[in-house]
PDB file of N, CA and C in Angstrom:
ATOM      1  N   UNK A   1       0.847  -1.179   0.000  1.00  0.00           N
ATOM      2  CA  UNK A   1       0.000   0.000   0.000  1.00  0.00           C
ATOM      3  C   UNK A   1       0.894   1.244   0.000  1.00  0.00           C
ATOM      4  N   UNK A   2       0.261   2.109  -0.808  1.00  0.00           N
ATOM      5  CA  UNK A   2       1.541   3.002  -0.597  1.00  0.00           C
ATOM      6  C   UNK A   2       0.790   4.633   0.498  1.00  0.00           C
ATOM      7  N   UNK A   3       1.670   5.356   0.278  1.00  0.00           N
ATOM      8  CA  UNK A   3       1.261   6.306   1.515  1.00  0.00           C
ATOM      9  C   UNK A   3       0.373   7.020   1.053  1.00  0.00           C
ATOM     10  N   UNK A   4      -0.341   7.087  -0.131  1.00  0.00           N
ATOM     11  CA  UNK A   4      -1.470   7.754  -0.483  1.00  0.00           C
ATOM     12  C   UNK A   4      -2.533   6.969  -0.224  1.00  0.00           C
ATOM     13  N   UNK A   5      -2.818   5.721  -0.675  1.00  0.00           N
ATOM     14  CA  UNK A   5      -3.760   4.528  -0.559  1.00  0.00           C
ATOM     15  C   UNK A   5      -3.686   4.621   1.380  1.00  0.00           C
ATOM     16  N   UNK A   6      -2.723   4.523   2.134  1.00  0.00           N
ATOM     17  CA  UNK A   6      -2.889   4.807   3.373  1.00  0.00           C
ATOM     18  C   UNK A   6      -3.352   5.653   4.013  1.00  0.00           C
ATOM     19  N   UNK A   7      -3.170   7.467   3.334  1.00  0.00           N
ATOM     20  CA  UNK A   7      -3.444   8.243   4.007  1.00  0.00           C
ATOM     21  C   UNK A   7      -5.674   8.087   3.833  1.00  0.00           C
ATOM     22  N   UNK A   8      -5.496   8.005   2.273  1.00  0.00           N
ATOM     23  CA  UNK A   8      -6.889   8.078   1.875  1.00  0.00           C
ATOM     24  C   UNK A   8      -7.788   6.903   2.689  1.00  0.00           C
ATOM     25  N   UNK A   9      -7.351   5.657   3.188  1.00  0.00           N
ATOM     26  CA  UNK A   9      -7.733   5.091   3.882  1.00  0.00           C
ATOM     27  C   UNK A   9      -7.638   5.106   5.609  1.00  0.00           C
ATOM     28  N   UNK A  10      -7.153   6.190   5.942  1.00  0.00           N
ATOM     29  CA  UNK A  10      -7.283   6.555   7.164  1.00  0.00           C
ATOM     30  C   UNK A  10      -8.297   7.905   7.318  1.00  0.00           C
ATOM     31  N   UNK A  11      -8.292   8.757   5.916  1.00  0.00           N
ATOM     32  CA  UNK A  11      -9.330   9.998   6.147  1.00  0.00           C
ATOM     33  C   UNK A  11     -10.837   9.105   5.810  1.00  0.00           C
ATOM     34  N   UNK A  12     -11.018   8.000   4.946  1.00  0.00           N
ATOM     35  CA  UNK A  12     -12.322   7.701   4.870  1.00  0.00           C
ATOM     36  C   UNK A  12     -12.749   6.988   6.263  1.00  0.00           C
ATOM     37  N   UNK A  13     -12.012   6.529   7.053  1.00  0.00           N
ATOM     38  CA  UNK A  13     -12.312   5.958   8.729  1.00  0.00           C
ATOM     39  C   UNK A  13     -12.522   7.133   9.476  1.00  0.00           C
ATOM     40  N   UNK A  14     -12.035   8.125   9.459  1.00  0.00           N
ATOM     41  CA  UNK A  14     -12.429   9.515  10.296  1.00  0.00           C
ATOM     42  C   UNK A  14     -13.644   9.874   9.587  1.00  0.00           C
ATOM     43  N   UNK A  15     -13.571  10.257   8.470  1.00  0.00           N
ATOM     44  CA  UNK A  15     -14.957  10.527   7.882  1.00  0.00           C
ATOM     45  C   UNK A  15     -16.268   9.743   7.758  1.00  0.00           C
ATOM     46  N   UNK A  16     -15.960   8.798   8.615  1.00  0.00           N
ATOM     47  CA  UNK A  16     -17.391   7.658   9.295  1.00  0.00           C
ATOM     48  C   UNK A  16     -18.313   8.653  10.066  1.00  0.00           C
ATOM     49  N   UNK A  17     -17.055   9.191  11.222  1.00  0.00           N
ATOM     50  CA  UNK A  17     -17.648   9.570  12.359  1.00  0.00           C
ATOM     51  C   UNK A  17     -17.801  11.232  12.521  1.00  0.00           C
ATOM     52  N   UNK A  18     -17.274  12.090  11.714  1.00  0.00           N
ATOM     53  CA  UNK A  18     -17.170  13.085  11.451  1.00  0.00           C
ATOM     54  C   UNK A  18     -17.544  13.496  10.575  1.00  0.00           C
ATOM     55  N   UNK A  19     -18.992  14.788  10.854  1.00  0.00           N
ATOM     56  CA  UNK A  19     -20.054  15.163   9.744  1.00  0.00           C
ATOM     57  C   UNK A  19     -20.327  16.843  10.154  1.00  0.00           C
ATOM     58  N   UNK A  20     -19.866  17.260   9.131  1.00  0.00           N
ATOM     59  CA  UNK A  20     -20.313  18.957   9.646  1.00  0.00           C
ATOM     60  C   UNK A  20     -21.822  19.305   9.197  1.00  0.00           C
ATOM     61  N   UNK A  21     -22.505  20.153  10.301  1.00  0.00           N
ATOM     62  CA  UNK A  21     -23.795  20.901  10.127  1.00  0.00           C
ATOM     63  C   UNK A  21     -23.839  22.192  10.330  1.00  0.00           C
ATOM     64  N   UNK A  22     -24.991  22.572  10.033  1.00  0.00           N
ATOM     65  CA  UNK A  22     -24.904  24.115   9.887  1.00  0.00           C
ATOM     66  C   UNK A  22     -24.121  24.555  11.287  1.00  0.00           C
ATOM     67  N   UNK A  23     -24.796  24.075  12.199  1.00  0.00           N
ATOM     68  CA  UNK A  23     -23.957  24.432  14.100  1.00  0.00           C
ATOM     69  C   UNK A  23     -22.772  24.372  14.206  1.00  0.00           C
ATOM     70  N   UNK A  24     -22.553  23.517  13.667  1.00  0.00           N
ATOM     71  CA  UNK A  24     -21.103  22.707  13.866  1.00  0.00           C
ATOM     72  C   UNK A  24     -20.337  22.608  12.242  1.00  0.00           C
ATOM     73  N   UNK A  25     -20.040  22.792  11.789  1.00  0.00           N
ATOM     74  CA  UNK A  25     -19.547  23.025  10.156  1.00  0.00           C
ATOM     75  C   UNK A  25     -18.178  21.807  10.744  1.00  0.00           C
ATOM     76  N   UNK A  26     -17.078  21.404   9.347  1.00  0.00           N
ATOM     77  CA  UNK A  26     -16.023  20.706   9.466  1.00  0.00           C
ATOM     78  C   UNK A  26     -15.172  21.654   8.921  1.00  0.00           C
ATOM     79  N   UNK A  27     -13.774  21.856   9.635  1.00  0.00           N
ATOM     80  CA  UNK A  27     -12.759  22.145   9.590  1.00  0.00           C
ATOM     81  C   UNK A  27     -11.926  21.103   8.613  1.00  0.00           C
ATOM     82  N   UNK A  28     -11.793  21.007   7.369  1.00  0.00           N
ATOM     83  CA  UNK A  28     -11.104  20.073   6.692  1.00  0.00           C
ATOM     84  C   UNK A  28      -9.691  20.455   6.448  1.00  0.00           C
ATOM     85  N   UNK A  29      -8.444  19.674   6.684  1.00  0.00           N
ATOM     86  CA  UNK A  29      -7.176  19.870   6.005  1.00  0.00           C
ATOM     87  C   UNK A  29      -7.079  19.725   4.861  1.00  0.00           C
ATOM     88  N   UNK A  30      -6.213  20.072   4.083  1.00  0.00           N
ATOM     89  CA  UNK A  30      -5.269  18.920   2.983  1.00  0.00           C
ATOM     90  C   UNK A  30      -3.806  19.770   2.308  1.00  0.00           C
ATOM     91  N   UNK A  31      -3.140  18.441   2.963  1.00  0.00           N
ATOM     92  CA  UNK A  31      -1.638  19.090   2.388  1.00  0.00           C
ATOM     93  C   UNK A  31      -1.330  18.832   1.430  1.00  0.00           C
ATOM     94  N   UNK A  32      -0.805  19.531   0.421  1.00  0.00           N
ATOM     95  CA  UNK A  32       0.167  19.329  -0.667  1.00  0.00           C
ATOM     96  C   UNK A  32       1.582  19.030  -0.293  1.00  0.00           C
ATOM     97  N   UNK A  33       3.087  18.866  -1.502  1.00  0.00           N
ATOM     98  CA  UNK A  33       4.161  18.556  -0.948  1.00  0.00           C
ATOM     99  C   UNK A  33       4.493  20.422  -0.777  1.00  0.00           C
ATOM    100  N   UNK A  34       3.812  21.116  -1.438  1.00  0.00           N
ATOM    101  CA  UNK A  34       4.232  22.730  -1.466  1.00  0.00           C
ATOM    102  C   UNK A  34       3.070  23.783  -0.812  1.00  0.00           C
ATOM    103  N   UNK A  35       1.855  23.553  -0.696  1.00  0.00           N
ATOM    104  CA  UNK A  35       0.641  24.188   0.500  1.00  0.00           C
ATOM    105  C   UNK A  35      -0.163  23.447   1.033  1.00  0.00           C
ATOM    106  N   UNK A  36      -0.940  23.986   1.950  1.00  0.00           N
ATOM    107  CA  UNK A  36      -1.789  23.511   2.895  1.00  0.00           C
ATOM    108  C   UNK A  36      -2.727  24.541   2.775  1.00  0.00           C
ATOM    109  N   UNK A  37      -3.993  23.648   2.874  1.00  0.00           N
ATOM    110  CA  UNK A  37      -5.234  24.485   2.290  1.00  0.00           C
ATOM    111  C   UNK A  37      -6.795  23.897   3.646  1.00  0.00           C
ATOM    112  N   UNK A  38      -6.948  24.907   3.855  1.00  0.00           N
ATOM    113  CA  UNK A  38      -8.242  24.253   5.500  1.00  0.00           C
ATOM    114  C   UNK A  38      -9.257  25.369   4.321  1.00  0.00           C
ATOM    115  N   UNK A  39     -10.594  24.356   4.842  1.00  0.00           N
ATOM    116  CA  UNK A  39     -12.095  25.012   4.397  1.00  0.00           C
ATOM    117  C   UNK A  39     -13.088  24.176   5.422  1.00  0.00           C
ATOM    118  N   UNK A  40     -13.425  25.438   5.724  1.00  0.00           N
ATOM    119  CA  UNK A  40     -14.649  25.072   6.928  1.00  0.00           C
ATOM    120  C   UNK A  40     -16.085  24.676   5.890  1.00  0.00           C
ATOM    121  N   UNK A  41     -16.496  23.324   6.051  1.00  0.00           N
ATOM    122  CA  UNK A  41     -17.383  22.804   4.820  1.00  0.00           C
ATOM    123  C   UNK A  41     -19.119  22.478   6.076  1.00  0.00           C
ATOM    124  N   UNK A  42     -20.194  23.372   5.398  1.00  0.00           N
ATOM    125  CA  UNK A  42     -21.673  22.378   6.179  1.00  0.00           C
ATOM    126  C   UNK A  42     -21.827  21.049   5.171  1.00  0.00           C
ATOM    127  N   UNK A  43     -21.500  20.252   5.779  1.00  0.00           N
ATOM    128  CA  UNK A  43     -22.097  19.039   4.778  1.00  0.00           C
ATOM    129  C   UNK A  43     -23.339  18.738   4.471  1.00  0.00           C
ATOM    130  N   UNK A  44     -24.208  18.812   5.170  1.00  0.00           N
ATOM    131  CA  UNK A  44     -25.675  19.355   5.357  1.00  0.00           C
ATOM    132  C   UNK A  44     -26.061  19.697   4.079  1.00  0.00           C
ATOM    133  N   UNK A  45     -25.813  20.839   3.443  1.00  0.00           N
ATOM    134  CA  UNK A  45     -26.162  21.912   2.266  1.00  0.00           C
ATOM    135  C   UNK A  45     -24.771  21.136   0.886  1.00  0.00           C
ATOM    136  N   UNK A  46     -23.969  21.025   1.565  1.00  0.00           N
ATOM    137  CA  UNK A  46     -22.508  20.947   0.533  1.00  0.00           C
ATOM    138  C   UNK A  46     -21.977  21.650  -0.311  1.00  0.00           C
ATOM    139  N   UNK A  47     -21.662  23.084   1.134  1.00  0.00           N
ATOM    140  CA  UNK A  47     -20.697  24.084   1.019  1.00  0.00           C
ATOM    141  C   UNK A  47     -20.360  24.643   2.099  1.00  0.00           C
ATOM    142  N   UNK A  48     -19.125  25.007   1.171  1.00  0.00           N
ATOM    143  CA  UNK A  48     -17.868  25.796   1.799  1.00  0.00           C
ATOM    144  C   UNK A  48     -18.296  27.264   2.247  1.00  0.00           C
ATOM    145  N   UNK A  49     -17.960  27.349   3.363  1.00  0.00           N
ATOM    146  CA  UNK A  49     -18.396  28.844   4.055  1.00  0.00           C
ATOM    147  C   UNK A  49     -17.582  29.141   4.132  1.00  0.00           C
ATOM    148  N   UNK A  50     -15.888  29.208   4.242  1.00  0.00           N
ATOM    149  CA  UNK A  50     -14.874  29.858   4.594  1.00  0.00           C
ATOM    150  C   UNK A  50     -13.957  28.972   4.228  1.00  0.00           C
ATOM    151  N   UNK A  51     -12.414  29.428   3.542  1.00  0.00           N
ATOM    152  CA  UNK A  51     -11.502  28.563   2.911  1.00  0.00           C
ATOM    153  C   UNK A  51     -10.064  29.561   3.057  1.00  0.00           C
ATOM    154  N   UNK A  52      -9.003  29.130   3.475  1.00  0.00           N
ATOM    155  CA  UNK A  52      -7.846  29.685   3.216  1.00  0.00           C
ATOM    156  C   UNK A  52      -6.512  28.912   2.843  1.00  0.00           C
ATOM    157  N   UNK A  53      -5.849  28.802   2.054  1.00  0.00           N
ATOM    158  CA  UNK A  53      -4.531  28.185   1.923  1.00  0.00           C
ATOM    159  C   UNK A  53      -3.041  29.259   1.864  1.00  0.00           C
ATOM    160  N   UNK A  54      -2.426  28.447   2.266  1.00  0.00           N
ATOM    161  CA  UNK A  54      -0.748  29.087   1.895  1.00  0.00           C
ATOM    162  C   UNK A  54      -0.222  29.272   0.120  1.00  0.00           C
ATOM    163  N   UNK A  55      -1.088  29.310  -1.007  1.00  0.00           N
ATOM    164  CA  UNK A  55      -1.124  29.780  -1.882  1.00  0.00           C
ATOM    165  C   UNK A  55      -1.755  30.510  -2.148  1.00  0.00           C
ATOM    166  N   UNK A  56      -2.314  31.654  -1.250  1.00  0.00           N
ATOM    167  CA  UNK A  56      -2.771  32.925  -1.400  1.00  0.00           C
ATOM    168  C   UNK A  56      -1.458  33.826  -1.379  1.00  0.00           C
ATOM    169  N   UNK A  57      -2.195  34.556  -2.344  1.00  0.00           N
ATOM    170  CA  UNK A  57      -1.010  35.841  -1.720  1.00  0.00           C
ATOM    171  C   UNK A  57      -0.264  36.225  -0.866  1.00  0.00           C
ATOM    172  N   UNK A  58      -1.449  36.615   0.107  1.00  0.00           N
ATOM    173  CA  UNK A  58      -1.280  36.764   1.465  1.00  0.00           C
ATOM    174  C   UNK A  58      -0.105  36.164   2.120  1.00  0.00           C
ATOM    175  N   UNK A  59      -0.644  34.901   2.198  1.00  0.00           N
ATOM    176  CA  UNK A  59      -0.045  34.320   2.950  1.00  0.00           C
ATOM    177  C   UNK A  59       1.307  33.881   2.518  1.00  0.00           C
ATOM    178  N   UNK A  60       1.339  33.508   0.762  1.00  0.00           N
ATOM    179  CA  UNK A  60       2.343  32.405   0.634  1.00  0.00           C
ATOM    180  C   UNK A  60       3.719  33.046   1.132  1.00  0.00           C
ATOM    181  N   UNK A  61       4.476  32.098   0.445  1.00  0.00           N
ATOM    182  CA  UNK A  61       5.847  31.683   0.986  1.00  0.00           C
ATOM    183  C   UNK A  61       6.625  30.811   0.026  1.00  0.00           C
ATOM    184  N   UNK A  62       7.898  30.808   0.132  1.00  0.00           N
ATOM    185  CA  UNK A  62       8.847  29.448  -0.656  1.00  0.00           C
ATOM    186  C   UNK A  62       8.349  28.631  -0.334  1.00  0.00           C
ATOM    187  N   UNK A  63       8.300  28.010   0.778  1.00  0.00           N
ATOM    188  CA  UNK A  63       8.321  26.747   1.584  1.00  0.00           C
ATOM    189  C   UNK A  63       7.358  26.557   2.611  1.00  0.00           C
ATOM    190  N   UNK A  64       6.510  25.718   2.485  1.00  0.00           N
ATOM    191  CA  UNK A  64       5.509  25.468   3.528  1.00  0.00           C
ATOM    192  C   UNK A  64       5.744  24.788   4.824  1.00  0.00           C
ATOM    193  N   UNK A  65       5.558  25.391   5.969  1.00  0.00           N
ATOM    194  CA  UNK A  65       5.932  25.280   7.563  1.00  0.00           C
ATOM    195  C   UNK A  65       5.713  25.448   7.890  1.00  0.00           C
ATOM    196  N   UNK A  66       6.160  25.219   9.440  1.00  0.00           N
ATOM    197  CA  UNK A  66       5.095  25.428  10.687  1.00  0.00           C
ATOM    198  C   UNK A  66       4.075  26.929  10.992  1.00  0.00           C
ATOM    199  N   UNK A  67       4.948  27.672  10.444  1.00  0.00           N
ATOM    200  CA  UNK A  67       4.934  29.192  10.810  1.00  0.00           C
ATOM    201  C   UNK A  67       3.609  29.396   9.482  1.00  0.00           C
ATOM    202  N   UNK A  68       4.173  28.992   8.097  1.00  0.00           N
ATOM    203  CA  UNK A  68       2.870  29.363   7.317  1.00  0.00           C
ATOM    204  C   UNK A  68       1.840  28.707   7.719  1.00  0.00           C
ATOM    205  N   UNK A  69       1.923  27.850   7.841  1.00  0.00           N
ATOM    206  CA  UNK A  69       0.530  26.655   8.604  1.00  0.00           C
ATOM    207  C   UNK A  69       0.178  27.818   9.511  1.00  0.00           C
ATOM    208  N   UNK A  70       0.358  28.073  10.197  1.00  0.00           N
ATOM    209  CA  UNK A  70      -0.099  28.667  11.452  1.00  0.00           C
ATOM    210  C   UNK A  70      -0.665  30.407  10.983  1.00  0.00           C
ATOM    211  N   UNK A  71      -0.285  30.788   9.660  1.00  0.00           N
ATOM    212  CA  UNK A  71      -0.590  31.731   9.094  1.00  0.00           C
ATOM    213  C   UNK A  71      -2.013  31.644   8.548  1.00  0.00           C
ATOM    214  N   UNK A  72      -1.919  30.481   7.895  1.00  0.00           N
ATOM    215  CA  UNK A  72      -3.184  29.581   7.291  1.00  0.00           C
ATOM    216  C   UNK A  72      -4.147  30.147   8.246  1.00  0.00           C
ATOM    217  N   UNK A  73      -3.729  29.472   9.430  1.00  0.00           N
ATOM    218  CA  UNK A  73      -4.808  28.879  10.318  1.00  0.00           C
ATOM    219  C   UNK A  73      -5.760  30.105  10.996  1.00  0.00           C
ATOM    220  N   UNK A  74      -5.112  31.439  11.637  1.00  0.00           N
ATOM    221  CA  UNK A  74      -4.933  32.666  11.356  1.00  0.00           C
ATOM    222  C   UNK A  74      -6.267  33.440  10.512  1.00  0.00           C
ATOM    223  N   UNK A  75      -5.392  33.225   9.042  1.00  0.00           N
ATOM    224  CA  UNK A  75      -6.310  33.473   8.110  1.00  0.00           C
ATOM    225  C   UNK A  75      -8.021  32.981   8.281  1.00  0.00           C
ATOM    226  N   UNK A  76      -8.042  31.619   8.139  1.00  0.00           N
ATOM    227  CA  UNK A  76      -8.983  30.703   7.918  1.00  0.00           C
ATOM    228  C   UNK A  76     -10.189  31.190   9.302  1.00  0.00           C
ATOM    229  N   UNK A  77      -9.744  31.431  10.941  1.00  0.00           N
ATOM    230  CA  UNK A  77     -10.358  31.748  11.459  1.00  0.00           C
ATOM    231  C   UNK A  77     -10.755  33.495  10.974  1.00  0.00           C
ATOM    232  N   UNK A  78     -10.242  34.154  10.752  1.00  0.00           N
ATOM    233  CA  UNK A  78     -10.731  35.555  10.214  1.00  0.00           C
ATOM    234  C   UNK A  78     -11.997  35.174   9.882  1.00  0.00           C
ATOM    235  N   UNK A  79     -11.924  34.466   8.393  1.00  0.00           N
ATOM    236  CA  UNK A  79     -12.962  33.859   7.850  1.00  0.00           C
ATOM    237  C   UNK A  79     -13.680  33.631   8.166  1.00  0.00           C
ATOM    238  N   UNK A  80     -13.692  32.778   9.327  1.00  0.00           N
ATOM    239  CA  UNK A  80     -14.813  31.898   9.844  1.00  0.00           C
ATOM    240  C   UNK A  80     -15.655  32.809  10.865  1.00  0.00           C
ATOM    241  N   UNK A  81     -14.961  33.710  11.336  1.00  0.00           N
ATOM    242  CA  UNK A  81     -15.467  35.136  12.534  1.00  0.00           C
ATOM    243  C   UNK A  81     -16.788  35.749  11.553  1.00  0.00           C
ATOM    244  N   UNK A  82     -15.802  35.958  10.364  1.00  0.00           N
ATOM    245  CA  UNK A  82     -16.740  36.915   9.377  1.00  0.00           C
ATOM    246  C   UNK A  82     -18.403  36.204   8.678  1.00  0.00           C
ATOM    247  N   UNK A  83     -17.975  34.641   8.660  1.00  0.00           N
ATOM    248  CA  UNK A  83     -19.367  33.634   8.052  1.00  0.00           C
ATOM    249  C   UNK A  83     -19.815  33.270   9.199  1.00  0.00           C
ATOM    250  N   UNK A  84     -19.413  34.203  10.757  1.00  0.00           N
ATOM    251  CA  UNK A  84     -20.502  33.456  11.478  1.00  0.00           C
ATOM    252  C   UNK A  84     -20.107  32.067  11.956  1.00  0.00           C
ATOM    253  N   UNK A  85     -19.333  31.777  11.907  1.00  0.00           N
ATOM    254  CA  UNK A  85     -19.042  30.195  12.603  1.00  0.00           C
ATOM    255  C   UNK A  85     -18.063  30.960  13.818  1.00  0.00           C
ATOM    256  N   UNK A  86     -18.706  29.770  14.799  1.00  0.00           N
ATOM    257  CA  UNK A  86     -17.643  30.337  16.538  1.00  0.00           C
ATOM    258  C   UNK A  86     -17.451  28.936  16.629  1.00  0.00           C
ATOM    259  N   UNK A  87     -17.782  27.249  16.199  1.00  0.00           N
ATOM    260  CA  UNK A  87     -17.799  26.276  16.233  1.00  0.00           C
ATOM    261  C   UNK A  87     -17.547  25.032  15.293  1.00  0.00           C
ATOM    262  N   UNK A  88     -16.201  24.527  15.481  1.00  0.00           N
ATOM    263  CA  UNK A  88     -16.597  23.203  14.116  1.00  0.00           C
ATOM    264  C   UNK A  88     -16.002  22.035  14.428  1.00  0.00           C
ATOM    265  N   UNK A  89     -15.925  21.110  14.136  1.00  0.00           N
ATOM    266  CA  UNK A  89     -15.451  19.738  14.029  1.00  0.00           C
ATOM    267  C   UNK A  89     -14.144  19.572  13.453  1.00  0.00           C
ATOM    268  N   UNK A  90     -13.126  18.897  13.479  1.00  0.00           N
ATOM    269  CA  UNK A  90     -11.731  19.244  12.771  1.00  0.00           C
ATOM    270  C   UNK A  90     -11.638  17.814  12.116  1.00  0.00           C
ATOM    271  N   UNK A  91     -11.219  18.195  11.179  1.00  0.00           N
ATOM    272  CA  UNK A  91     -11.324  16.741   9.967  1.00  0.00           C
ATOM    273  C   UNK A  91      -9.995  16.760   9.261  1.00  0.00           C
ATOM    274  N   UNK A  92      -8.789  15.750  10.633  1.00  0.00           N
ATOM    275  CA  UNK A  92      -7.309  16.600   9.572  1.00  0.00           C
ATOM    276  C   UNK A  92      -7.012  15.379   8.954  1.00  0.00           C
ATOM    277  N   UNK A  93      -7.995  14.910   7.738  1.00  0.00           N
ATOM    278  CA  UNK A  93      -7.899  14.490   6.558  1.00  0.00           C
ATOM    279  C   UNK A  93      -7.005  13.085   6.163  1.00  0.00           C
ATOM    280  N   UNK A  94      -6.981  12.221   7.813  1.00  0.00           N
ATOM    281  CA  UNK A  94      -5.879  11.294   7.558  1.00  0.00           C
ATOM    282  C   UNK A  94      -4.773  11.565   7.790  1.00  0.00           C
ATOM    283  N   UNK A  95      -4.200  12.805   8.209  1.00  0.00           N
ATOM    284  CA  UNK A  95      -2.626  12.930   8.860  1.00  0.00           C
ATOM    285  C   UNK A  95      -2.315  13.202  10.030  1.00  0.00           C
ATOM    286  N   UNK A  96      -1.088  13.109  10.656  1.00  0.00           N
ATOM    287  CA  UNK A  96      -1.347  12.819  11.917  1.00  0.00           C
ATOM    288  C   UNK A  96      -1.503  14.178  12.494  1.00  0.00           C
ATOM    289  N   UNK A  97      -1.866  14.256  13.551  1.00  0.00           N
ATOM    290  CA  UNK A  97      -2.342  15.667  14.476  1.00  0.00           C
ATOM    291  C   UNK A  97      -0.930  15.938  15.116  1.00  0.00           C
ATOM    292  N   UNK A  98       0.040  16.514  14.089  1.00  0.00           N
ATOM    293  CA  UNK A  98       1.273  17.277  14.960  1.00  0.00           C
ATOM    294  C   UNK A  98       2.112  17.510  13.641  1.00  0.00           C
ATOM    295  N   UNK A  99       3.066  18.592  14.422  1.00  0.00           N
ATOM    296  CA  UNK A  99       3.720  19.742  13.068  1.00  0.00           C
ATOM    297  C   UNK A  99       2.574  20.468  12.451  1.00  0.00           C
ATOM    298  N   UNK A 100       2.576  20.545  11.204  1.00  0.00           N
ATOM    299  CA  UNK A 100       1.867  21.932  10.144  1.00  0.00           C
ATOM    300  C   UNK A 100       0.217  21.410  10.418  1.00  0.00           C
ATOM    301  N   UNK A 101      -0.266  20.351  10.764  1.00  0.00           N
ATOM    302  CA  UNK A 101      -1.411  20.327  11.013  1.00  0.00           C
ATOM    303  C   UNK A 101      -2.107  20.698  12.495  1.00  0.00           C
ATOM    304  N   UNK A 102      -1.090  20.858  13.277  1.00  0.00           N
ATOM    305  CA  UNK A 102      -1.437  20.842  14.604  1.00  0.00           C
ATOM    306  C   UNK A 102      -1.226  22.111  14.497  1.00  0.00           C
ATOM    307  N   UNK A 103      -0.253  22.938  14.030  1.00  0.00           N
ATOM    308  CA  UNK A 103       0.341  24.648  13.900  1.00  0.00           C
ATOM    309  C   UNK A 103      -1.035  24.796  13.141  1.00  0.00           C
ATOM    310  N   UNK A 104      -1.902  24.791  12.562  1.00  0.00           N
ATOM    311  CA  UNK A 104      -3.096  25.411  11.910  1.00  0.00           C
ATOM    312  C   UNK A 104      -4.247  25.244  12.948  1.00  0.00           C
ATOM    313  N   UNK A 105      -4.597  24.208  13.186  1.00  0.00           N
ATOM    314  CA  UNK A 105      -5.305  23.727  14.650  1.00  0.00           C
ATOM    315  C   UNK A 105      -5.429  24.739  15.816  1.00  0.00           C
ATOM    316  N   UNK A 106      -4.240  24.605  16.324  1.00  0.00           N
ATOM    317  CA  UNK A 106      -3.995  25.743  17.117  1.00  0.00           C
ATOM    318  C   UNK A 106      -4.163  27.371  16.990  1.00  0.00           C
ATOM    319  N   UNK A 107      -3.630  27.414  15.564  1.00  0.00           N
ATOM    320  CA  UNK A 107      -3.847  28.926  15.460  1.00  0.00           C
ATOM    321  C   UNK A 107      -5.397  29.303  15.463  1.00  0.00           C
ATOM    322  N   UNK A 108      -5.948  28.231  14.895  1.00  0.00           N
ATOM    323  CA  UNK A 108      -7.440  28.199  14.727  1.00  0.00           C
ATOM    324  C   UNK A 108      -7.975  28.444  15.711  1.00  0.00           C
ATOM    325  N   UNK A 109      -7.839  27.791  17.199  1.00  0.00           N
ATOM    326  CA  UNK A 109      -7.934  27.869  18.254  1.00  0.00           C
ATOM    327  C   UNK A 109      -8.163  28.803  19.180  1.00  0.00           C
ATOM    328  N   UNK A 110      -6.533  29.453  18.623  1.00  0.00           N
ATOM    329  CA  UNK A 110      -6.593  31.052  19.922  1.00  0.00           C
ATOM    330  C   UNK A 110      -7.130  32.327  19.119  1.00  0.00           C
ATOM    331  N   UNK A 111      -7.701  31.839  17.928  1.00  0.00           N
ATOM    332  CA  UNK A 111      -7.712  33.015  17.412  1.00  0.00           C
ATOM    333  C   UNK A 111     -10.001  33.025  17.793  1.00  0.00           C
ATOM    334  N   UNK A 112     -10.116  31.954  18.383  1.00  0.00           N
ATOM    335  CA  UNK A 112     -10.970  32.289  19.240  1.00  0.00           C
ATOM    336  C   UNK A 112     -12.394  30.889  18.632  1.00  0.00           C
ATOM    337  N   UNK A 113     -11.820  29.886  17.824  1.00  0.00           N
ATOM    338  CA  UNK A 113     -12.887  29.447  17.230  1.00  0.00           C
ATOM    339  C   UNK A 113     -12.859  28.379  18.096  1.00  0.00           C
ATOM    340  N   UNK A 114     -13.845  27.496  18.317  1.00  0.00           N
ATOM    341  CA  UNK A 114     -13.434  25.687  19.071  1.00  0.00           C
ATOM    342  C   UNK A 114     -13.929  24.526  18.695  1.00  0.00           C
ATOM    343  N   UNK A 115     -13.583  24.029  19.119  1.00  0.00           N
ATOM    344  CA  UNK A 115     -13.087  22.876  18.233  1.00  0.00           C
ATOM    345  C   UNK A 115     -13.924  21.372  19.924  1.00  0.00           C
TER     346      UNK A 115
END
């Protein structure tokens, strides 16, 4: 199996139990080998209310890391202040919860949203 067939088979086992609604929306990851991209999704309706990646302007960078992750994350809550979400579910897509996914998490966090 290789590490894609793995990862994709570890996000469809989280995505059993993890379902965003209008209350509660999902916080989704997904990394590239060059950005990282979070969108707060109602599955409910099936859409995206708020989306930010490290290939924005804004944000980007050479190299994607802890620090842009955490820029992301930053960003993405702005977003989510502005559509009205104070609440969501975190759906980090099959990878593990530490480094650039946990640095977005967090920023997400203090920047006042919960999880």
């Amino acid at each position: 199996m290789s590490r894609r067939q793995a990862r994709d088979r570890r996000h469809r086992r989280v995505r059993k139990k993890i379902h965003g609604t209008a209350n509660r929306p999902r916080l989704a990851v997904y990394k590239s080998n060059r950005y990282i991209y979070a969108q707060i999704i109602d599955d409910e309706v099936g859409r995206t209310l708020a989306a930010a990646s490290s290939a924005e302007k804004s944000v980007a960078k050479k190299t994607l890391t802890v620090d842009s992750a955490a820029e992301v994350g930053k960003l993405l809550a702005k977003r989510a202040s502005d559509a009205n979400v104070t609440e969501v579910v975190f759906d980090r897509g099959g990878y593990p919860f530490h480094g650039r996914v946990k640095a977005l998490a967090d920023a997400v966090r203090e920047a006042g949203v919960k999880f």
